[in-house]
C-alpha atoms as a PDB file:
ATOM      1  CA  UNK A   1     -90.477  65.139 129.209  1.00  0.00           C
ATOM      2  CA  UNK A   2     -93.554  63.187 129.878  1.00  0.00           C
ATOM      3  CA  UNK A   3     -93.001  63.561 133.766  1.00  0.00           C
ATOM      4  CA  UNK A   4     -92.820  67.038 133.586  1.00  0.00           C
ATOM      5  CA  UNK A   5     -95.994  67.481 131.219  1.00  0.00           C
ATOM      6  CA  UNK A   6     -98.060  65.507 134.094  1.00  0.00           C
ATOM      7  CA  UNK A   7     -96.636  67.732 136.811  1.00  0.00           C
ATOM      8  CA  UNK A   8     -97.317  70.800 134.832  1.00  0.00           C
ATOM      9  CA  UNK A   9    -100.917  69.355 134.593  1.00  0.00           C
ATOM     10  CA  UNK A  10    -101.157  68.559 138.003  1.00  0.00           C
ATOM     11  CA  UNK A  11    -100.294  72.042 139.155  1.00  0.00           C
ATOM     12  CA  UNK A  12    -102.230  73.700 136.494  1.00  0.00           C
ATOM     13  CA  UNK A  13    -105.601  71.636 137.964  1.00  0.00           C
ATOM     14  CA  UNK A  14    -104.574  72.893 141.536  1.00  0.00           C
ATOM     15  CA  UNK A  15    -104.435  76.593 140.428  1.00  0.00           C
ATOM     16  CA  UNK A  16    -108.194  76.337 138.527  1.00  0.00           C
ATOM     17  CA  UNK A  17    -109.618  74.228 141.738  1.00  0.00           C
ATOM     18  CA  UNK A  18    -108.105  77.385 144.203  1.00  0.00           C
ATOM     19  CA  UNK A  19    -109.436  80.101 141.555  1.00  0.00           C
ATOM     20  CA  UNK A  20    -112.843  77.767 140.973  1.00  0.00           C
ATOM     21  CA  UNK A  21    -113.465  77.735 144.939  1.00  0.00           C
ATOM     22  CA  UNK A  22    -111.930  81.475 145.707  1.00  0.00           C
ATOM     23  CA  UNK A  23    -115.032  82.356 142.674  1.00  0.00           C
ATOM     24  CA  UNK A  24    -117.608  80.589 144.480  1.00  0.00           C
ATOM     25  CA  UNK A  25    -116.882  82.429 147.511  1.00  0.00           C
ATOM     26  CA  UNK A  26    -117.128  85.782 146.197  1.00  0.00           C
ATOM     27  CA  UNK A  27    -120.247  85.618 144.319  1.00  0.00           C
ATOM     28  CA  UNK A  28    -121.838  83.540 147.276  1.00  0.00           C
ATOM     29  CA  UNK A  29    -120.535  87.077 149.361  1.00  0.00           C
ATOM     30  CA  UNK A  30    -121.807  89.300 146.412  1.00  0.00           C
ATOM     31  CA  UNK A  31    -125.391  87.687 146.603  1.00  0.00           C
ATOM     32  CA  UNK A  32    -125.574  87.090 150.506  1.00  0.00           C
ATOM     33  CA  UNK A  33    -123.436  89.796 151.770  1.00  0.00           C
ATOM     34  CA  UNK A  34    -121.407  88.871 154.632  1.00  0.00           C
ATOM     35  CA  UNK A  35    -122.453  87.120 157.560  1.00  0.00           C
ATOM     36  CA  UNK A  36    -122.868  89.245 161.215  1.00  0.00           C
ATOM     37  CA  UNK A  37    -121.104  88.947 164.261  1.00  0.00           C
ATOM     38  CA  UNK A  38    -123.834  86.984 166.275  1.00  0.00           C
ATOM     39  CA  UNK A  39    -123.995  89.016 169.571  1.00  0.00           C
ATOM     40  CA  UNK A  40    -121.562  91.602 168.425  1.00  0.00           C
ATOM     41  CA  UNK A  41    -123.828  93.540 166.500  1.00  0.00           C
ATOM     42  CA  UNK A  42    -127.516  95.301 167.379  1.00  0.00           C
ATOM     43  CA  UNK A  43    -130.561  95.038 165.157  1.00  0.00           C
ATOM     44  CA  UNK A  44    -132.397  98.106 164.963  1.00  0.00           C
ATOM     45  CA  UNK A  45    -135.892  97.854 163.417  1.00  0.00           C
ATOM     46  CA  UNK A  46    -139.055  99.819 162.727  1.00  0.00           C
ATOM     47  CA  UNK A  47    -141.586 100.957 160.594  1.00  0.00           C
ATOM     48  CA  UNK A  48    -141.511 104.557 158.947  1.00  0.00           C
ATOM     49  CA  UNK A  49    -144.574 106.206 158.631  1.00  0.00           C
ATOM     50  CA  UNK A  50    -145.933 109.624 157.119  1.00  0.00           C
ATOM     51  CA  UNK A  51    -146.658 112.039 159.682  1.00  0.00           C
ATOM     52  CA  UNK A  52    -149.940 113.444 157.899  1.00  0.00           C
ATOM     53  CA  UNK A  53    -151.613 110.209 156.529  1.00  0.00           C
ATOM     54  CA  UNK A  54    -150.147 107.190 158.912  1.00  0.00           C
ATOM     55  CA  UNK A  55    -149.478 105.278 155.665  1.00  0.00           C
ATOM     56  CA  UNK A  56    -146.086 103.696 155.453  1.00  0.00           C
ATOM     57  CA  UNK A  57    -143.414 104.980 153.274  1.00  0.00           C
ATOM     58  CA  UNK A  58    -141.618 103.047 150.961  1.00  0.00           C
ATOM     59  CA  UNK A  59    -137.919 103.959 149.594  1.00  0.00           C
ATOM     60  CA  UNK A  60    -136.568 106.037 152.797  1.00  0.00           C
ATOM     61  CA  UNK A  61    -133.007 105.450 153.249  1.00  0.00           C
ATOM     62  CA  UNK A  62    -132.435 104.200 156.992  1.00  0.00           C
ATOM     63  CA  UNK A  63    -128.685 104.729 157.790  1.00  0.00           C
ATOM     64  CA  UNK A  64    -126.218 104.416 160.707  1.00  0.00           C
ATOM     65  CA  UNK A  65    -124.553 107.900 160.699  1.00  0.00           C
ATOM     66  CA  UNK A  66    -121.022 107.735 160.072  1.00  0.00           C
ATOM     67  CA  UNK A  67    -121.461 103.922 159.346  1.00  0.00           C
ATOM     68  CA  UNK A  68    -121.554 102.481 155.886  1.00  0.00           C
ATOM     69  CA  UNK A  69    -124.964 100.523 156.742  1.00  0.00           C
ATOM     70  CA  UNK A  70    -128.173 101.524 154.517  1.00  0.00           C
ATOM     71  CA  UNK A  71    -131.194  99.754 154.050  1.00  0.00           C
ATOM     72  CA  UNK A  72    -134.244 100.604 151.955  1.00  0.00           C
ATOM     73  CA  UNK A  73    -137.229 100.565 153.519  1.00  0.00           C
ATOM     74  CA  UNK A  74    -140.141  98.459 152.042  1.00  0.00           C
ATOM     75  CA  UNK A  75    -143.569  98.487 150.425  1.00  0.00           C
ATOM     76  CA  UNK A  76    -144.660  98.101 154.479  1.00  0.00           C
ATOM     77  CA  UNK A  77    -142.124 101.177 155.389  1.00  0.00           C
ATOM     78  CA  UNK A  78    -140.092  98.537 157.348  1.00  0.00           C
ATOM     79  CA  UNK A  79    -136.361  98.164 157.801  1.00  0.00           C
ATOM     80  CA  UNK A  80    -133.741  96.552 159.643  1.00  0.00           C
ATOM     81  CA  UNK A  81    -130.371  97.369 159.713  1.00  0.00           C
ATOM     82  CA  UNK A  82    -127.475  95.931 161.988  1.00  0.00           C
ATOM     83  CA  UNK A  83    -125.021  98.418 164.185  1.00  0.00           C
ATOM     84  CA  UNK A  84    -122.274  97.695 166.010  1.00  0.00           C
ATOM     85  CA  UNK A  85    -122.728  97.388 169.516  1.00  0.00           C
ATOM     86  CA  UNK A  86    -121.555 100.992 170.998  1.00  0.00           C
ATOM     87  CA  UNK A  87    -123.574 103.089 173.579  1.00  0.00           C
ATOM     88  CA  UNK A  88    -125.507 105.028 170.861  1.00  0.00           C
ATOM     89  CA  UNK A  89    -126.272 105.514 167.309  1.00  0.00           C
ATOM     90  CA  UNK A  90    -127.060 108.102 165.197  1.00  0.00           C
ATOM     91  CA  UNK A  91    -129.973 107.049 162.597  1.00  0.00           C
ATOM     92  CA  UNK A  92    -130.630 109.122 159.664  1.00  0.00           C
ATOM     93  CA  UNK A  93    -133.595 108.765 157.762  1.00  0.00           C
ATOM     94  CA  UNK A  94    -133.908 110.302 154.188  1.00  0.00           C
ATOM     95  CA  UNK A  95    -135.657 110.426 151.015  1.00  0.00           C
ATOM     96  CA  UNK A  96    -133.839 109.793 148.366  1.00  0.00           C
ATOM     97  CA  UNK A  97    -136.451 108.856 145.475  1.00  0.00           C
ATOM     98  CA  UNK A  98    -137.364 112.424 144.868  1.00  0.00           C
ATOM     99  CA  UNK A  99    -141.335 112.300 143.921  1.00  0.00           C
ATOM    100  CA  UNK A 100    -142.251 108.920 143.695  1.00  0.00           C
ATOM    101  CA  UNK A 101    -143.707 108.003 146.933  1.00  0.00           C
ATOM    102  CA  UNK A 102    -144.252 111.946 148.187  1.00  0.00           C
ATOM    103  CA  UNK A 103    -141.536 114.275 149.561  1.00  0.00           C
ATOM    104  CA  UNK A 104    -140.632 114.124 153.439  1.00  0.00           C
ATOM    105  CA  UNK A 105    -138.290 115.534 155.495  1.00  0.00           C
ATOM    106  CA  UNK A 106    -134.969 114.170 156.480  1.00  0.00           C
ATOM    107  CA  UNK A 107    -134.965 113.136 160.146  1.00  0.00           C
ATOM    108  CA  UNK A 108    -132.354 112.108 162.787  1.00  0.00           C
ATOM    109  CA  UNK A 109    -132.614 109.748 165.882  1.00  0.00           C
ATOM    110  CA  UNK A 110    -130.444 108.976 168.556  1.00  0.00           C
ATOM    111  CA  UNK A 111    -130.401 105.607 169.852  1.00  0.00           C
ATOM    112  CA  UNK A 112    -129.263 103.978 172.806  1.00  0.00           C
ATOM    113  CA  UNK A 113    -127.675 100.498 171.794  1.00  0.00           C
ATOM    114  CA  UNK A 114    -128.256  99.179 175.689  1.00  0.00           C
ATOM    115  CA  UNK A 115    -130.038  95.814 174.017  1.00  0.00           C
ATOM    116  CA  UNK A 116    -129.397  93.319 171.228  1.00  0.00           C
ATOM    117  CA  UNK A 117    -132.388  93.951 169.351  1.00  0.00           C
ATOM    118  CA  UNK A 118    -134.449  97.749 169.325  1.00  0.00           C
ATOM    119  CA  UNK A 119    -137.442  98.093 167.968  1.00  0.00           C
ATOM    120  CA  UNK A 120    -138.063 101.480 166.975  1.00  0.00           C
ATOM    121  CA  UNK A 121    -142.321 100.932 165.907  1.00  0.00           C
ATOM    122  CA  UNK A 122    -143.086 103.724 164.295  1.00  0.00           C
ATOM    123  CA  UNK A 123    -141.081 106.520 162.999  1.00  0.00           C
ATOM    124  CA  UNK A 124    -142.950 109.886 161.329  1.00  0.00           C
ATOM    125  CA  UNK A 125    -141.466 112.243 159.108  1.00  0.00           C
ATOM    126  CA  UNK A 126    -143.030 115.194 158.218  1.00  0.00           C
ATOM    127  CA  UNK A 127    -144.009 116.200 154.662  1.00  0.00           C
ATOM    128  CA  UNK A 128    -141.115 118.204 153.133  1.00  0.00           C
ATOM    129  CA  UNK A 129    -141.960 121.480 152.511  1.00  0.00           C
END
């Protein structure tokens, strides 16, 4: 009886260790995100300005059309987002935050994925009407 109490124990301990480490991993993933495919991937960066002032734009959505990549661009108006390596890319860019930082058009961009990293400088979008 006492045997099978310390092998009970012993298993029990290996179960909480797996879950303890399988926890780690997930909330090390929810915080970090997952790591890229060095060399299999393309960063695509810029900065996104208005059209009628130059000033940068903060809170356009920059996505990869048909991709589940977003990214929020900054107080700067910059972004980078990571693509997989194909021959070209649809960007979208769009406001999403209604008033707060002005109204602007939604604006598309092809891209041609020929290098590792692209650096888009400056993007304008008009002022929506």
């Amino acid at each position: 009886m006492k045997k099978t109490k310390e092998t009970v124990r012993k298993i029990l301990r290996k179960i909480y260790t797996g879950l303890g480490l399988t926890t780690v991993a997930l909330v090390f993933q929810a915080c970090y995100g997952t790591p890229q495919a060095m060399g299999l991937d393309v960063l695509i960066r810029g900065v996104v300005k208005s059209k009628t002032t130059n000033v940068p734009i903060k809170g356009i959505q920059v996505s990869a059309k048909d991709m589940y990549q977003c990214e929020l661009t900054d107080s700067d108006g910059r972004f980078q987002i990571y693509v997989p390596q194909e021959a070209f890319c649809n960007i979208q860019l769009d406001d999403i935050d209604g008033m707060e930082n002005g109204s602007y058009s939604s604006r598309e961009i092809l891209v041609n994925l020929s290098k590792n990293n692209i650096d888009l400088e400056n993007i304008f979008l008009d002022d929506a009407e």
